[in-house]
PDB file of N, CA and C in Angstrom:
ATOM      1  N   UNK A   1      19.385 -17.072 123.244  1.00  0.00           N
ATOM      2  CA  UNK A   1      18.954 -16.925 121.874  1.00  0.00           C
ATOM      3  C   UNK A   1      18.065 -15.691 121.709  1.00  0.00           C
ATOM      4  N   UNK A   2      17.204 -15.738 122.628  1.00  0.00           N
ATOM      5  CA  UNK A   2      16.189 -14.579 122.588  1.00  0.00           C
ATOM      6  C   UNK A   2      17.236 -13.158 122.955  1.00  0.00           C
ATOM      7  N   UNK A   3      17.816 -13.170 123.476  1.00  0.00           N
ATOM      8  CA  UNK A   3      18.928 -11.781 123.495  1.00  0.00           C
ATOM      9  C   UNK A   3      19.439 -11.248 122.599  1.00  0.00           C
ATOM     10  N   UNK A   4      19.894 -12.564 121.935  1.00  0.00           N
ATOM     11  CA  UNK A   4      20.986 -12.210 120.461  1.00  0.00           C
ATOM     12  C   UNK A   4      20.099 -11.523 119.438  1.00  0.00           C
ATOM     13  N   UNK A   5      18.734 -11.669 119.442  1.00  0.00           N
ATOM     14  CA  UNK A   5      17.620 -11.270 118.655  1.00  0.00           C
ATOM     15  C   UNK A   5      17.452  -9.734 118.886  1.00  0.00           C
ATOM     16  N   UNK A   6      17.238 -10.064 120.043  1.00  0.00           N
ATOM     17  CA  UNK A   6      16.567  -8.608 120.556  1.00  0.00           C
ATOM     18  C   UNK A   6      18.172  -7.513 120.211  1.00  0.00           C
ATOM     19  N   UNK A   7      19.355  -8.211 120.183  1.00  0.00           N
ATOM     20  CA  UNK A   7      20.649  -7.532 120.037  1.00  0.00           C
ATOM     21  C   UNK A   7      20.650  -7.085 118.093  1.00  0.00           C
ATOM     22  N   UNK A   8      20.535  -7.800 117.421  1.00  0.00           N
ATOM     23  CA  UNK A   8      20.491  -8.359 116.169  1.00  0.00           C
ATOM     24  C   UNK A   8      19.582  -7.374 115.592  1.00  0.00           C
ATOM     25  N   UNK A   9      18.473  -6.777 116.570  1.00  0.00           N
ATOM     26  CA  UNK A   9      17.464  -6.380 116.100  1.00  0.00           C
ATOM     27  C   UNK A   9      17.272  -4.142 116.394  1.00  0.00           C
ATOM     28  N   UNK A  10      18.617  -4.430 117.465  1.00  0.00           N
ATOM     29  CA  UNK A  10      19.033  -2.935 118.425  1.00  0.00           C
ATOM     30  C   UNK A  10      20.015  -2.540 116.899  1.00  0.00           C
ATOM     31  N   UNK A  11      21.057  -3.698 116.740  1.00  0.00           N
ATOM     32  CA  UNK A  11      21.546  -2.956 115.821  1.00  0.00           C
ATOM     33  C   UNK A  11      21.285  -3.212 113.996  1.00  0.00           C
ATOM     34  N   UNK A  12      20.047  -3.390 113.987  1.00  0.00           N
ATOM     35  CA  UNK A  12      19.782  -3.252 112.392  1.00  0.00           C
ATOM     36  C   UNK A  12      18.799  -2.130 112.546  1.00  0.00           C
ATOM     37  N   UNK A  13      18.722  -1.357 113.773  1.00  0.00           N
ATOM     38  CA  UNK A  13      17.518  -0.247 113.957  1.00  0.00           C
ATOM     39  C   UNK A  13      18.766   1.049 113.926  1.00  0.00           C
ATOM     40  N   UNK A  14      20.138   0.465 114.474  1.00  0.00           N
ATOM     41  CA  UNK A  14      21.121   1.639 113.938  1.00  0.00           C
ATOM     42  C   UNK A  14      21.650   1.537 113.544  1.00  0.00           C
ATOM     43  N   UNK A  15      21.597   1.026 111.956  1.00  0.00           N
ATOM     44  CA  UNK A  15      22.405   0.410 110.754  1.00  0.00           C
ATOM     45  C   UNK A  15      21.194   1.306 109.816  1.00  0.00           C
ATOM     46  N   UNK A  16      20.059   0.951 110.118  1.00  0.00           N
ATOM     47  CA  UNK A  16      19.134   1.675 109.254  1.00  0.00           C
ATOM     48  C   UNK A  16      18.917   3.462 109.598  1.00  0.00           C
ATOM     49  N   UNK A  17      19.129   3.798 111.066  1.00  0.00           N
ATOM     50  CA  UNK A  17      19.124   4.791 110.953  1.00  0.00           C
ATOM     51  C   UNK A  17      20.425   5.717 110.868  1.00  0.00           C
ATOM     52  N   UNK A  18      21.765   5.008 110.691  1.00  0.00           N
ATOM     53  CA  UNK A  18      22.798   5.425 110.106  1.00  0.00           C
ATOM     54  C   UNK A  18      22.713   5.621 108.698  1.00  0.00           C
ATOM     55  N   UNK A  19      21.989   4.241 107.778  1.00  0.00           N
ATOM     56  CA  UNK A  19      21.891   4.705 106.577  1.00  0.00           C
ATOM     57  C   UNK A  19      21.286   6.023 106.393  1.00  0.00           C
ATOM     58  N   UNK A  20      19.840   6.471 106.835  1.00  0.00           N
ATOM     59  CA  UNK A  20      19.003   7.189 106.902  1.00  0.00           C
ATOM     60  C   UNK A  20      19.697   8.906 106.904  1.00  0.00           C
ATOM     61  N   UNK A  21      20.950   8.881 108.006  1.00  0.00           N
ATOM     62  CA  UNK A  21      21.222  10.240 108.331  1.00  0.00           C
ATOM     63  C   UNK A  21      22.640  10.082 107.081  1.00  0.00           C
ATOM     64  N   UNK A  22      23.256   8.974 106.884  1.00  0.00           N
ATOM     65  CA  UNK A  22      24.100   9.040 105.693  1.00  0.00           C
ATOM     66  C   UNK A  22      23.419   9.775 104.335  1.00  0.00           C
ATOM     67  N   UNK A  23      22.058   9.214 104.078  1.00  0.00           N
ATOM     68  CA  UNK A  23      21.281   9.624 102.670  1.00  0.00           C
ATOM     69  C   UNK A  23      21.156  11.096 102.874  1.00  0.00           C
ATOM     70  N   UNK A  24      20.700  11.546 104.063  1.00  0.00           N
ATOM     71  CA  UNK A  24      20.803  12.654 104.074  1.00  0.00           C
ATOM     72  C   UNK A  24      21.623  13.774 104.029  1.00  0.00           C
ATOM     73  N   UNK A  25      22.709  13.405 104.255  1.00  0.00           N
ATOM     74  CA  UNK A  25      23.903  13.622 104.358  1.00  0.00           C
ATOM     75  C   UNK A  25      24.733  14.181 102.969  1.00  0.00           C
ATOM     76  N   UNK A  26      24.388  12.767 102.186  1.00  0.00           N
ATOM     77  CA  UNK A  26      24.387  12.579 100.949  1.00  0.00           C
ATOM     78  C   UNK A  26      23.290  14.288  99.468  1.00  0.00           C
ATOM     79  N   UNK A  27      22.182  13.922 100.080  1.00  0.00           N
ATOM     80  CA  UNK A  27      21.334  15.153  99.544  1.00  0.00           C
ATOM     81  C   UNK A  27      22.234  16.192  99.587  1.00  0.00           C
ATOM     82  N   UNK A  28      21.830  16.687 101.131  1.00  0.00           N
ATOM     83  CA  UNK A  28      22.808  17.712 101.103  1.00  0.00           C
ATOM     84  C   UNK A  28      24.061  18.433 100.703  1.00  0.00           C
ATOM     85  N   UNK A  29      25.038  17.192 100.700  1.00  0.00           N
ATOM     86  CA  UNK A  29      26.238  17.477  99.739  1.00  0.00           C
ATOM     87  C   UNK A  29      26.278  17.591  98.289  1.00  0.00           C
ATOM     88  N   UNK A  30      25.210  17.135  97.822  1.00  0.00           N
ATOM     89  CA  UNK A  30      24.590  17.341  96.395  1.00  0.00           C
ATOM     90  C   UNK A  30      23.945  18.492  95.998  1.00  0.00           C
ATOM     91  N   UNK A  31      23.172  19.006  96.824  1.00  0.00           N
ATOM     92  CA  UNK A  31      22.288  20.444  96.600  1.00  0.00           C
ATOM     93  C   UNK A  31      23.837  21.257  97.188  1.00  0.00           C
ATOM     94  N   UNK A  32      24.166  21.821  97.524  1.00  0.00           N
ATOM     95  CA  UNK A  32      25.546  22.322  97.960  1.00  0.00           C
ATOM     96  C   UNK A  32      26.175  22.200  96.770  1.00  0.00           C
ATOM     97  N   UNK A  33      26.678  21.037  96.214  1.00  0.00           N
ATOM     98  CA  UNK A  33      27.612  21.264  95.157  1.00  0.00           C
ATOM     99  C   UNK A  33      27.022  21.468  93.798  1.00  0.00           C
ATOM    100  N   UNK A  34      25.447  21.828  93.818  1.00  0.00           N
ATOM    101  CA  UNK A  34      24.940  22.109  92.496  1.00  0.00           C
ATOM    102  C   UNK A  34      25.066  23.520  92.663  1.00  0.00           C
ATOM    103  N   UNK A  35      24.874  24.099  93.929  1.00  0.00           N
ATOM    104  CA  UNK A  35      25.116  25.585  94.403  1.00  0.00           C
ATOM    105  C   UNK A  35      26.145  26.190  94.152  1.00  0.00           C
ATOM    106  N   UNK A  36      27.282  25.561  94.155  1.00  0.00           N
ATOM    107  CA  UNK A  36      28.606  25.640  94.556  1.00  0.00           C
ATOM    108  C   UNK A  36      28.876  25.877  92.232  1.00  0.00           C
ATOM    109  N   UNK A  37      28.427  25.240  92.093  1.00  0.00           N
ATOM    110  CA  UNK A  37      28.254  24.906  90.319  1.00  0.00           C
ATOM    111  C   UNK A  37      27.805  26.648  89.747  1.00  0.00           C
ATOM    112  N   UNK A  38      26.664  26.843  90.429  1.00  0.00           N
ATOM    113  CA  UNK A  38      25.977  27.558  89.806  1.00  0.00           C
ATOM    114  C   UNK A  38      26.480  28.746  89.570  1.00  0.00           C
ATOM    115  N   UNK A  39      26.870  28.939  91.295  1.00  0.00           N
ATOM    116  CA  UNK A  39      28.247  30.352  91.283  1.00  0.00           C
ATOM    117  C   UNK A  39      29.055  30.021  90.455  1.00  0.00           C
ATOM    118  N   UNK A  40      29.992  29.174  90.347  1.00  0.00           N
ATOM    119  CA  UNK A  40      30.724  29.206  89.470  1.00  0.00           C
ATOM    120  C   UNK A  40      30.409  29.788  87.986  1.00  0.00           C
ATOM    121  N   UNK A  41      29.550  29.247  87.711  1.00  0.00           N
ATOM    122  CA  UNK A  41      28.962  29.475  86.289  1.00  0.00           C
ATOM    123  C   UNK A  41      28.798  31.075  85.919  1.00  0.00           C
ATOM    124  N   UNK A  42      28.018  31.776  87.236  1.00  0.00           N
ATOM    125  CA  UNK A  42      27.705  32.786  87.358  1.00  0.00           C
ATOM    126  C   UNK A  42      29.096  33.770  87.000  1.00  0.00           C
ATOM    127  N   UNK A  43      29.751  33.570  87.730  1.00  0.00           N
ATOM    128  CA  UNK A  43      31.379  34.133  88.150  1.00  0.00           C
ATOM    129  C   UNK A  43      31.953  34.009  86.668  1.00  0.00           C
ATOM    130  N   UNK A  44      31.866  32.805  85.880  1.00  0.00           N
ATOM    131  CA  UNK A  44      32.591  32.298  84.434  1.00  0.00           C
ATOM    132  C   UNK A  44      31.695  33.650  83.905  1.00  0.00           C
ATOM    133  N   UNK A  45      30.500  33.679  83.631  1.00  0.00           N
ATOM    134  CA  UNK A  45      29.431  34.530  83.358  1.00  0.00           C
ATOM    135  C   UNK A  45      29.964  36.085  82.692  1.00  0.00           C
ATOM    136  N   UNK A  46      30.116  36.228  84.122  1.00  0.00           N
ATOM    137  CA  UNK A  46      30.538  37.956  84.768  1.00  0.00           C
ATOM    138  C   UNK A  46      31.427  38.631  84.095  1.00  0.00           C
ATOM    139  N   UNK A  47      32.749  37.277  84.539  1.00  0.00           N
ATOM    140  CA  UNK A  47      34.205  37.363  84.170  1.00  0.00           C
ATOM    141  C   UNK A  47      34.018  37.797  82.393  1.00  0.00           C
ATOM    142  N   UNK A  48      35.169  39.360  82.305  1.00  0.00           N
ATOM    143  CA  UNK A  48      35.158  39.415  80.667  1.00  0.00           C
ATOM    144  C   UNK A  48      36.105  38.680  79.846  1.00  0.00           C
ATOM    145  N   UNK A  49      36.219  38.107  79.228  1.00  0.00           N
ATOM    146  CA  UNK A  49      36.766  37.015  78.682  1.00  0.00           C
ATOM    147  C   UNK A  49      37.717  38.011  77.688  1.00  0.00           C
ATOM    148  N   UNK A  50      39.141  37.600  76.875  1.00  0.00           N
ATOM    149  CA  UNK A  50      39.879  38.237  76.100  1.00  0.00           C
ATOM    150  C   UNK A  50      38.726  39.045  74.831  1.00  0.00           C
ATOM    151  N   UNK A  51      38.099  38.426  74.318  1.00  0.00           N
ATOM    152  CA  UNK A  51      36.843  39.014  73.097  1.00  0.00           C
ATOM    153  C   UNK A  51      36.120  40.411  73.712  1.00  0.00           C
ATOM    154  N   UNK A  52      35.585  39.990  75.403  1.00  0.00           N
ATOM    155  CA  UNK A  52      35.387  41.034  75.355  1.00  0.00           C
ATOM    156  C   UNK A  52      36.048  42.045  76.190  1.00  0.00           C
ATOM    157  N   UNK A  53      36.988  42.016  76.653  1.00  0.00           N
ATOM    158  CA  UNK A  53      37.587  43.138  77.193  1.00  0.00           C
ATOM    159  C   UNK A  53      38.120  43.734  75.515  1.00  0.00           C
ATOM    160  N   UNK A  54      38.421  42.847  74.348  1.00  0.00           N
ATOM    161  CA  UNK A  54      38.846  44.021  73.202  1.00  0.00           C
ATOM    162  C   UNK A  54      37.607  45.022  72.972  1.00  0.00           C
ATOM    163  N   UNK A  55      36.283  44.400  72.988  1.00  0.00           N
ATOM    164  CA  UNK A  55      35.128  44.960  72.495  1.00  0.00           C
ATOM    165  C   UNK A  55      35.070  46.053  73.120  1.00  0.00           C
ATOM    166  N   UNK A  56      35.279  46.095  74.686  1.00  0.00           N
ATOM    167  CA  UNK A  56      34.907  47.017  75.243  1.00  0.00           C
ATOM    168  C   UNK A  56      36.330  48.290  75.378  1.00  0.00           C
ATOM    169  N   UNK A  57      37.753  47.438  74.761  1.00  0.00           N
ATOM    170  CA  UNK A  57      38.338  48.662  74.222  1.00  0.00           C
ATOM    171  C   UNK A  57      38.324  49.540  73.432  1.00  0.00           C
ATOM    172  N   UNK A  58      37.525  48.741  72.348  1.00  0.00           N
ATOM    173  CA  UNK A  58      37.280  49.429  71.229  1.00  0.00           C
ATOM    174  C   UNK A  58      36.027  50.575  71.172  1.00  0.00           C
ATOM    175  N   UNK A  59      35.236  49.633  72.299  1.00  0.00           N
ATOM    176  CA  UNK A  59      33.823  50.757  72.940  1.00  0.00           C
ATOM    177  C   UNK A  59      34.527  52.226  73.234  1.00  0.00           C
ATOM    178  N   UNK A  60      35.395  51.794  73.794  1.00  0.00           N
ATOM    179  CA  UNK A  60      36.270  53.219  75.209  1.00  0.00           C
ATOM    180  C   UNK A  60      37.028  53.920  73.590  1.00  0.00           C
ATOM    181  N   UNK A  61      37.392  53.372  72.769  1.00  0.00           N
ATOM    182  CA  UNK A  61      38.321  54.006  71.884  1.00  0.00           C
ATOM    183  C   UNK A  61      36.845  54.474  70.869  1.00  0.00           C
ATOM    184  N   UNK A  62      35.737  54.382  70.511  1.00  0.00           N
ATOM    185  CA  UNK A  62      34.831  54.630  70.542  1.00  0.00           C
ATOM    186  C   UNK A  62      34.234  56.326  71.148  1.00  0.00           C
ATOM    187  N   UNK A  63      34.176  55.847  72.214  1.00  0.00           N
ATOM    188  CA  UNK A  63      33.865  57.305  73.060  1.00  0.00           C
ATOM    189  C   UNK A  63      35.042  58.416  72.883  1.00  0.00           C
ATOM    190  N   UNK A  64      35.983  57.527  73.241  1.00  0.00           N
ATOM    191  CA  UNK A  64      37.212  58.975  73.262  1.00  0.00           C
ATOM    192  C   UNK A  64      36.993  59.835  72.234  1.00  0.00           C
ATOM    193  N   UNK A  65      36.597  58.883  70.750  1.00  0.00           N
ATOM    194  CA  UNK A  65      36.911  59.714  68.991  1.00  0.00           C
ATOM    195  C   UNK A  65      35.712  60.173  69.279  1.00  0.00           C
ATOM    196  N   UNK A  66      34.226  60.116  69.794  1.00  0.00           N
ATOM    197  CA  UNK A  66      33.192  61.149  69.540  1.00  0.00           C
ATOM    198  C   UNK A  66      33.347  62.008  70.356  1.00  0.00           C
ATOM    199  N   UNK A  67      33.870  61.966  71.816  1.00  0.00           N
ATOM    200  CA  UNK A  67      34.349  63.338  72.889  1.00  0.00           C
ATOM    201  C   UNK A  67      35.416  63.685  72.029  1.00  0.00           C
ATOM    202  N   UNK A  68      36.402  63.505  71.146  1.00  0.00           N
ATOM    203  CA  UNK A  68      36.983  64.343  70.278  1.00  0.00           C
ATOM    204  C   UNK A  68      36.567  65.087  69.211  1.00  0.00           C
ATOM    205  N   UNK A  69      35.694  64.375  69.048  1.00  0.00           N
ATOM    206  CA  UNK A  69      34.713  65.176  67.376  1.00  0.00           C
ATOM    207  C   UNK A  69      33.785  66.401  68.057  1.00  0.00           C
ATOM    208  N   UNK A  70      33.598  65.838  69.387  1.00  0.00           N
ATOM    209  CA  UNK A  70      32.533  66.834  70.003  1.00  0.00           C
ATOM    210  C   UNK A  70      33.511  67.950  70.545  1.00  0.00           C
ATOM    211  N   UNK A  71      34.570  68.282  71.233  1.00  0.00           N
ATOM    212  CA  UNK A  71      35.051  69.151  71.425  1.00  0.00           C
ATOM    213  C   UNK A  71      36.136  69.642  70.174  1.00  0.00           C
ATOM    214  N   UNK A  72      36.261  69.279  69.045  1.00  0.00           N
ATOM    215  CA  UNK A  72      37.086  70.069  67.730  1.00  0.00           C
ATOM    216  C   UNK A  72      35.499  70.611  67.592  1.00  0.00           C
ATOM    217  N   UNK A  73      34.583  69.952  67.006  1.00  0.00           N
ATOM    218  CA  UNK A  73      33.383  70.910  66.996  1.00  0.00           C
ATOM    219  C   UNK A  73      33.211  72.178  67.578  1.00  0.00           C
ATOM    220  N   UNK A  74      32.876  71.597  68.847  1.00  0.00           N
ATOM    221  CA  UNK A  74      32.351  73.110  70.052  1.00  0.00           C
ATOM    222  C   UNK A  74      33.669  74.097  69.531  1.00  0.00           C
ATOM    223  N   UNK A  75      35.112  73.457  69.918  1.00  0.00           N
ATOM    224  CA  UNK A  75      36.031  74.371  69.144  1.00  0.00           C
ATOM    225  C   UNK A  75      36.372  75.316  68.276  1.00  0.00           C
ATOM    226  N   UNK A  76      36.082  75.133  66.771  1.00  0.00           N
ATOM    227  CA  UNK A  76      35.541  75.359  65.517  1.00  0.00           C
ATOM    228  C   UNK A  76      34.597  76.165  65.781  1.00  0.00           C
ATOM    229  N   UNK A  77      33.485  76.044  66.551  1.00  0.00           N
ATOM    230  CA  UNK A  77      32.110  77.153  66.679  1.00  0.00           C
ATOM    231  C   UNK A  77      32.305  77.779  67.152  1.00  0.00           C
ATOM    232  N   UNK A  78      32.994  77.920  68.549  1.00  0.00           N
ATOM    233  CA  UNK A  78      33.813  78.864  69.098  1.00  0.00           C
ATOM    234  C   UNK A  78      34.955  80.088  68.098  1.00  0.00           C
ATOM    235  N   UNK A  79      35.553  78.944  67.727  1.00  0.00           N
ATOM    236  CA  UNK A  79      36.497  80.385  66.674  1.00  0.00           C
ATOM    237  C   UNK A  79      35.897  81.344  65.576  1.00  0.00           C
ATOM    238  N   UNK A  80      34.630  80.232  65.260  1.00  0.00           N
ATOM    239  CA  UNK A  80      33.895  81.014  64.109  1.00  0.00           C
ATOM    240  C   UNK A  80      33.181  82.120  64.537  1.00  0.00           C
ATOM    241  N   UNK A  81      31.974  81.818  65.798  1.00  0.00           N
ATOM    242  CA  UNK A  81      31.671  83.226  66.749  1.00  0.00           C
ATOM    243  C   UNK A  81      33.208  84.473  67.000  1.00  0.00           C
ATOM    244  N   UNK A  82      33.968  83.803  67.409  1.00  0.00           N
ATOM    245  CA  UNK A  82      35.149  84.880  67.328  1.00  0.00           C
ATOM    246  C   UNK A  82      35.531  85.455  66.259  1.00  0.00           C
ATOM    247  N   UNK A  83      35.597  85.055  65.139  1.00  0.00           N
ATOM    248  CA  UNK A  83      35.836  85.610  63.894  1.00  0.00           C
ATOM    249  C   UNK A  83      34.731  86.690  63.222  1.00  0.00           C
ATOM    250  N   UNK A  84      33.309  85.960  63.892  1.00  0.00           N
ATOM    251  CA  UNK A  84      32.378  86.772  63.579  1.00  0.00           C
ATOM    252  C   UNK A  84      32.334  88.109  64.208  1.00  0.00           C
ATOM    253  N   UNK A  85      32.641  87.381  65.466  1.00  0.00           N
ATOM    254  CA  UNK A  85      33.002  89.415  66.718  1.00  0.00           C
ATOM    255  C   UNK A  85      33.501  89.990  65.847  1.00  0.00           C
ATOM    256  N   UNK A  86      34.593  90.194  65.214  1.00  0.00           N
ATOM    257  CA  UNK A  86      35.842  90.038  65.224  1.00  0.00           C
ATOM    258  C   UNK A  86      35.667  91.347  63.486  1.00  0.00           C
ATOM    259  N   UNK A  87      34.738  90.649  62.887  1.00  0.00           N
ATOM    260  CA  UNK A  87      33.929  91.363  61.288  1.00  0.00           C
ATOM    261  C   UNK A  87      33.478  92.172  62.440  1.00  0.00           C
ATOM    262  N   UNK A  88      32.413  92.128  63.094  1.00  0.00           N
ATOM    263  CA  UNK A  88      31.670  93.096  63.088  1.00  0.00           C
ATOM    264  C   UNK A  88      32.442  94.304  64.019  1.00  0.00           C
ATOM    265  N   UNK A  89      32.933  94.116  64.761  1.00  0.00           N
ATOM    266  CA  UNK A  89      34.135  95.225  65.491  1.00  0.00           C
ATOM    267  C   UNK A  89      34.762  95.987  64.407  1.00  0.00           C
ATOM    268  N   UNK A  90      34.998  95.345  63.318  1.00  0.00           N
ATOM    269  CA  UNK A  90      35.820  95.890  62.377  1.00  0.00           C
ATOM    270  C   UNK A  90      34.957  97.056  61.359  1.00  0.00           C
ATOM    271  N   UNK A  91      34.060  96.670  61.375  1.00  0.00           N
ATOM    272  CA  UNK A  91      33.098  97.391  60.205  1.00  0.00           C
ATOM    273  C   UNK A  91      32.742  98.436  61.190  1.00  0.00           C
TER     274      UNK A  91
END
């Protein structure tokens, strides 16, 4: 009788410390998959979604028309200095 005790008593000491490394076990796979969440989120974040990859076509179509306005400009000032040579050579 006194054996079965002392037996009874070996394994509720590794029943409890199975629970113990299970809970932990447990945490861990929880902090991990809140991690695992967060990237994700991050990544959803990042990622440009259809709205804005147009926005940012329209950004790029944006730049192109003022690097066009800016070089017909410089252009234009250019021909006008030439035109101006151009009087005064003549006179």
């Amino acid at each position: 009788m006194l054996s079965r005790l002392q037996e009874l008593r070996k394994e509720e000491e590794t029943l409890l410390r199975v629970k113990a490394a299970l809970h932990e076990q447990l945490t861990r796979l929880k902090v991990e998959e809140l991690a695992l969440q967060s990237l994700i989120r991050a990544g959803e974040e990042k990622r440009p979604g259809p709205a804005d990859e147009a926005q940012s076509a329209l950004g790029q179509m944006d730049n192109e028309e003022a690097i066009n306005q800016t070089e017909l400009h410089l252009s234009l000032q250019g021909h006008e200095e030439e035109e101006e040579e151009e009087e005064e050579s003549d006179s």
